[in-house]
Protein backbone atom coordinates (compact mmCIF):
# COMPACT_ATOMS: atom_id res chain seq x y z
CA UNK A 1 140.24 56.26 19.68
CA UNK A 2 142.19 53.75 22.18
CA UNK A 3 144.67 52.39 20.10
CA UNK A 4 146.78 49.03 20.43
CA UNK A 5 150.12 49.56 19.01
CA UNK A 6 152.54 46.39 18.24
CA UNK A 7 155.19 47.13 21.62
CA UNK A 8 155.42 43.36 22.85
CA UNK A 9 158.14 41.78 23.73
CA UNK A 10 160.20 40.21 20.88
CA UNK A 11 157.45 42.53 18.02
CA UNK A 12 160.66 44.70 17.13
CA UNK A 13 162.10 42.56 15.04
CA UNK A 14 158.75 41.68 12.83
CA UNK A 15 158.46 45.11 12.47
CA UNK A 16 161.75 45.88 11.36
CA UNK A 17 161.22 43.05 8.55
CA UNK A 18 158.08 45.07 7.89
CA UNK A 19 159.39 48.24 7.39
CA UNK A 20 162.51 46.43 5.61
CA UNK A 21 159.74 45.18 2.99
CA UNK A 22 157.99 48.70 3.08
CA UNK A 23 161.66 50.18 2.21
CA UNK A 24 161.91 47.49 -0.84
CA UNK A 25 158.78 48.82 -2.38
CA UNK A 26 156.72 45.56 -1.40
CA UNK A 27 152.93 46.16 -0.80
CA UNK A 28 153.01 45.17 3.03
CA UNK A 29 149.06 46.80 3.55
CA UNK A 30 147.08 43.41 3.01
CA UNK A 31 149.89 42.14 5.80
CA UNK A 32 148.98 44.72 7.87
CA UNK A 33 145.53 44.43 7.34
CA UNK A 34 145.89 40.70 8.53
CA UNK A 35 147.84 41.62 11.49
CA UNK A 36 145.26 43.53 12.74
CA UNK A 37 142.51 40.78 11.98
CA UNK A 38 144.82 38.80 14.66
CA UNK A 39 144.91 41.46 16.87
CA UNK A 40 141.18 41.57 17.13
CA UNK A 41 140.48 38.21 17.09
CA UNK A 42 142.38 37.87 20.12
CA UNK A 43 140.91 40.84 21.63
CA UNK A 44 137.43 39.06 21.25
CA UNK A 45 139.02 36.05 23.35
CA UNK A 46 140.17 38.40 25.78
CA UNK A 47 136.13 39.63 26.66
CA UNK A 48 135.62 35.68 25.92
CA UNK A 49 137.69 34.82 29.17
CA UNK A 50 136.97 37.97 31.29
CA UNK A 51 140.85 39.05 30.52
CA UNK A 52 143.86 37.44 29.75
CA UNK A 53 144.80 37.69 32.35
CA UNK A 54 141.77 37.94 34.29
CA UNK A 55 140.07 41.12 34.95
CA UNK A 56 139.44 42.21 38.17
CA UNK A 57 135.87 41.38 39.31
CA UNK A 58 133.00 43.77 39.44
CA UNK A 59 132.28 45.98 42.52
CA UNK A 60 129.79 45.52 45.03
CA UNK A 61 127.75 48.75 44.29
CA UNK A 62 127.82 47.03 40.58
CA UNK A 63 126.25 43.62 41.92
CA UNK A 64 124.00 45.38 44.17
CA UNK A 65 122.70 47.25 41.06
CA UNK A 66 122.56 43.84 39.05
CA UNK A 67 120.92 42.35 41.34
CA UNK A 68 117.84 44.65 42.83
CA UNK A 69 119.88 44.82 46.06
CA UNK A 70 120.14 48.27 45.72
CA UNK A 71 116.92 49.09 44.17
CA UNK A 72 115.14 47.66 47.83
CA UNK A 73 117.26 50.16 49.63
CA UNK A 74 117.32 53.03 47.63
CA UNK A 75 112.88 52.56 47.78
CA UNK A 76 113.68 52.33 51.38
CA UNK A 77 115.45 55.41 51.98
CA UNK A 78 114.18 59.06 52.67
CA UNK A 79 113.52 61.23 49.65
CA UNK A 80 113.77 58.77 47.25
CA UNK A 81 110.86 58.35 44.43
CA UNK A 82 109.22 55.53 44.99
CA UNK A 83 108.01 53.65 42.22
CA UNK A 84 104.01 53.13 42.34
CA UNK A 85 103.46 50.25 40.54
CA UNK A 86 105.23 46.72 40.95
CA UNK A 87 105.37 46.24 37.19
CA UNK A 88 107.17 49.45 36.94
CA UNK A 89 109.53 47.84 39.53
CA UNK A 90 109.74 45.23 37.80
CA UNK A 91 110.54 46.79 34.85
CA UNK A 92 113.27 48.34 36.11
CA UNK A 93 115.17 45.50 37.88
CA UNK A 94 114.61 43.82 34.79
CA UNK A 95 116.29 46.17 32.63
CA UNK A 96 119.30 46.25 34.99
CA UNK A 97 120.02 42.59 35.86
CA UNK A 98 119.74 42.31 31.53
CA UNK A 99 122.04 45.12 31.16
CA UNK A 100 124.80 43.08 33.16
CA UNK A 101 125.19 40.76 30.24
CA UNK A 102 124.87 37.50 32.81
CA UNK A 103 126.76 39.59 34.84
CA UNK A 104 129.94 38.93 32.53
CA UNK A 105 132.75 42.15 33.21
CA UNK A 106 132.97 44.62 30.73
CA UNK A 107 130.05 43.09 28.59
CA UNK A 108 126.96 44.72 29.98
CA UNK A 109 124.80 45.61 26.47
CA UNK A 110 128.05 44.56 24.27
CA UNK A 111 128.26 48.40 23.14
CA UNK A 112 132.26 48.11 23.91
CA UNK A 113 133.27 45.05 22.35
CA UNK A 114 131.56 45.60 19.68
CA UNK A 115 132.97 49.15 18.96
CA UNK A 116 136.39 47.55 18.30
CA UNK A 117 137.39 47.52 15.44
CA UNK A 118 140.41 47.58 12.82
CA UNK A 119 140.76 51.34 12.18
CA UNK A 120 143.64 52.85 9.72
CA UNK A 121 146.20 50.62 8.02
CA UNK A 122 149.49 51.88 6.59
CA UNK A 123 151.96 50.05 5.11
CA UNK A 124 153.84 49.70 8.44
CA UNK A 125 151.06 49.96 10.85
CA UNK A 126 147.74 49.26 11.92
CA UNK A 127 145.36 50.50 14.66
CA UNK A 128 143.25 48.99 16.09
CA UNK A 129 140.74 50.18 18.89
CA UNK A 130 137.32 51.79 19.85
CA UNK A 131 136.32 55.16 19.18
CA UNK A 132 133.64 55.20 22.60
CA UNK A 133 134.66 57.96 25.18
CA UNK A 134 134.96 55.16 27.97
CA UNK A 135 136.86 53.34 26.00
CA UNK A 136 140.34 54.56 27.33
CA UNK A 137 139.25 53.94 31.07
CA UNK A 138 138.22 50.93 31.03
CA UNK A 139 141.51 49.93 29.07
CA UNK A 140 143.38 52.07 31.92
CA UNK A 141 141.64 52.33 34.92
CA UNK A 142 141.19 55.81 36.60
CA UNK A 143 138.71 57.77 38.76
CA UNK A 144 135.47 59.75 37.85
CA UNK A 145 134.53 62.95 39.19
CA UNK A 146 131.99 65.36 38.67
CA UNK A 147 132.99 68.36 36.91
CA UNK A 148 129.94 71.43 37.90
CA UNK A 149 129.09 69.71 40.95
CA UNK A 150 129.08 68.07 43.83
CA UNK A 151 128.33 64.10 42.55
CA UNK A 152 127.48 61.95 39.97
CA UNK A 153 124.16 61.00 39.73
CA UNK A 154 123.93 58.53 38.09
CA UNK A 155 119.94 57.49 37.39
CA UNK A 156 118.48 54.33 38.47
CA UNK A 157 114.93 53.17 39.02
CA UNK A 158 113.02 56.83 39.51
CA UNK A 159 115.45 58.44 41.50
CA UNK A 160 119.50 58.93 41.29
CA UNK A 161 122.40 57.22 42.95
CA UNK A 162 124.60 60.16 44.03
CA UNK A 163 128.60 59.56 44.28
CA UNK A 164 131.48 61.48 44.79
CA UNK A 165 134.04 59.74 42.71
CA UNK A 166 134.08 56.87 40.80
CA UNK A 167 136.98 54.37 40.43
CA UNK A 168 137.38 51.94 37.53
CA UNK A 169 139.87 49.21 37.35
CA UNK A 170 142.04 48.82 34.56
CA UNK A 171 140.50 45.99 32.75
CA UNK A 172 142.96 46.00 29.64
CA UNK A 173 141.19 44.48 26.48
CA UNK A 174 143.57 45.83 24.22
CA UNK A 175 146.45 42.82 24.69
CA UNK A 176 148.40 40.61 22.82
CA UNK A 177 148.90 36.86 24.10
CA UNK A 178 152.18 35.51 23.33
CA UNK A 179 150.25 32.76 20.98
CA UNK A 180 149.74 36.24 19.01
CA UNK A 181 153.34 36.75 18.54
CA UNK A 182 153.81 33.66 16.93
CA UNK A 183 150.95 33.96 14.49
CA UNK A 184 151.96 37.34 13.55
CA UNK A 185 156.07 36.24 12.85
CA UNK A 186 154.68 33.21 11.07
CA UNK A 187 152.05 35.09 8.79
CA UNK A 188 154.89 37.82 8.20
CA UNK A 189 157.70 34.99 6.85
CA UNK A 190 155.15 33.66 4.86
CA UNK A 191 154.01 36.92 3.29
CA UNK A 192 157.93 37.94 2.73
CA UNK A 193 158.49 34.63 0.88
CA UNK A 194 155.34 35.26 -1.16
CA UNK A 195 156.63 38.90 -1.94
CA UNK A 196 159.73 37.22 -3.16
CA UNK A 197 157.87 34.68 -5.27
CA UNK A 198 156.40 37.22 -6.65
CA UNK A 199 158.16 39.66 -7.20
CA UNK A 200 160.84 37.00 -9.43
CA UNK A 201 157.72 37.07 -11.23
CA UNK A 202 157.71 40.55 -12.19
CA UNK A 203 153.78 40.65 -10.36
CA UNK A 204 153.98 44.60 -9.54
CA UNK A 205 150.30 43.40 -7.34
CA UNK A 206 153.66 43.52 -4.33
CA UNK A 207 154.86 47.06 -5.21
């Protein structure tokens, strides 16, 4: 699972108040738990805006794809299955320029940004992250390469696209805005002063 831990700039000190409360006996989960609804509300603005900051754009092989482009020359080319029917070719450019999601980086059929999710909370952390095996490159960047032969193939309208490598950009999702930070120090004071209210109380609901 790609993970997000809390590591920004200025985060050390809410989680030393965290694990402060933790240390007290106070029930810090449900804050937690609403941390890392914050976290992945702003990771749903991040695929809102393309990256925060912005992503880098999609490659030309990928718009050539999208758009048929490479479909025409691929039907073109020697040794390539042609397609026999128009609706089949149809079909098939069809299916692609869909699968770009308007063309929109990263959100193709949605399959990624909707994986995310909040995963395990503790009572001084909280992960949260997809469990998809692309996950991590996209997040990172890095190259593909085939591993029992020569290319990727990679299939596409009847026939196969054959590469040697891949590269992907890193296109981090996975990132806190500095609007974050605030909301997270803010929701943590006001959960502390709660705690205390509380716990005056003798409410053991915060131990």
């Amino acid at each position: 699972m790609v993970t997000l831990y809390i590591k920004e700039e200025g985060q050390d000190a809410v989680m030393n108040v965290i694990a402060d409360m933790a240390a007290r006996g106070v029930n810090t989960r449900p804050l937690m738990g609403f941390i890392g609804n914050i976290i992945l509300g702003s990771v749903t603005k991040n695929f809102e805006s393309e990256g925060r900051p912005r992503w880098q754009p999609i490659s030309s092989l990928t718009q050539d794809i999208y758009s048929g482009r490479l479909l025409d020359r691929l039907e073109q080319s020697r040794g390539y299955r042609k397609l026999k029917r128009e609706k089949t070719r149809q079909a098939y450019r069809s299916s692609y320029i869909s699968r770009s999601g308007g063309r929109r980086i990263l959100q193709g059929e949605g399959d990624l940004r909707k994986s995310i999710v909040v995963g395990k909370v503790t009572r001084n952390s909280v992960e949260v992250g997809s469990s998809l095996p692309y996950a991590r490159i996209h997040q990172l960047g890095g190259e593909i390469k085939p591993k029992k032969s020569k290319y990727l193939m990679i299939p596409m309208g009847g026939g196969y696209i054959r590469l040697k490598k891949a590269t992907i950009p890193a296109r981090p999702y996975l990132l806190l805005q500095k609007e974050d930070e605030t909301t997270i120090i803010r929701a943590t004071k006001d959960y502390l002063q709660q705690a205390a209210l509380h716990a005056r109380k003798g409410n053991r609901y915060w131990r």
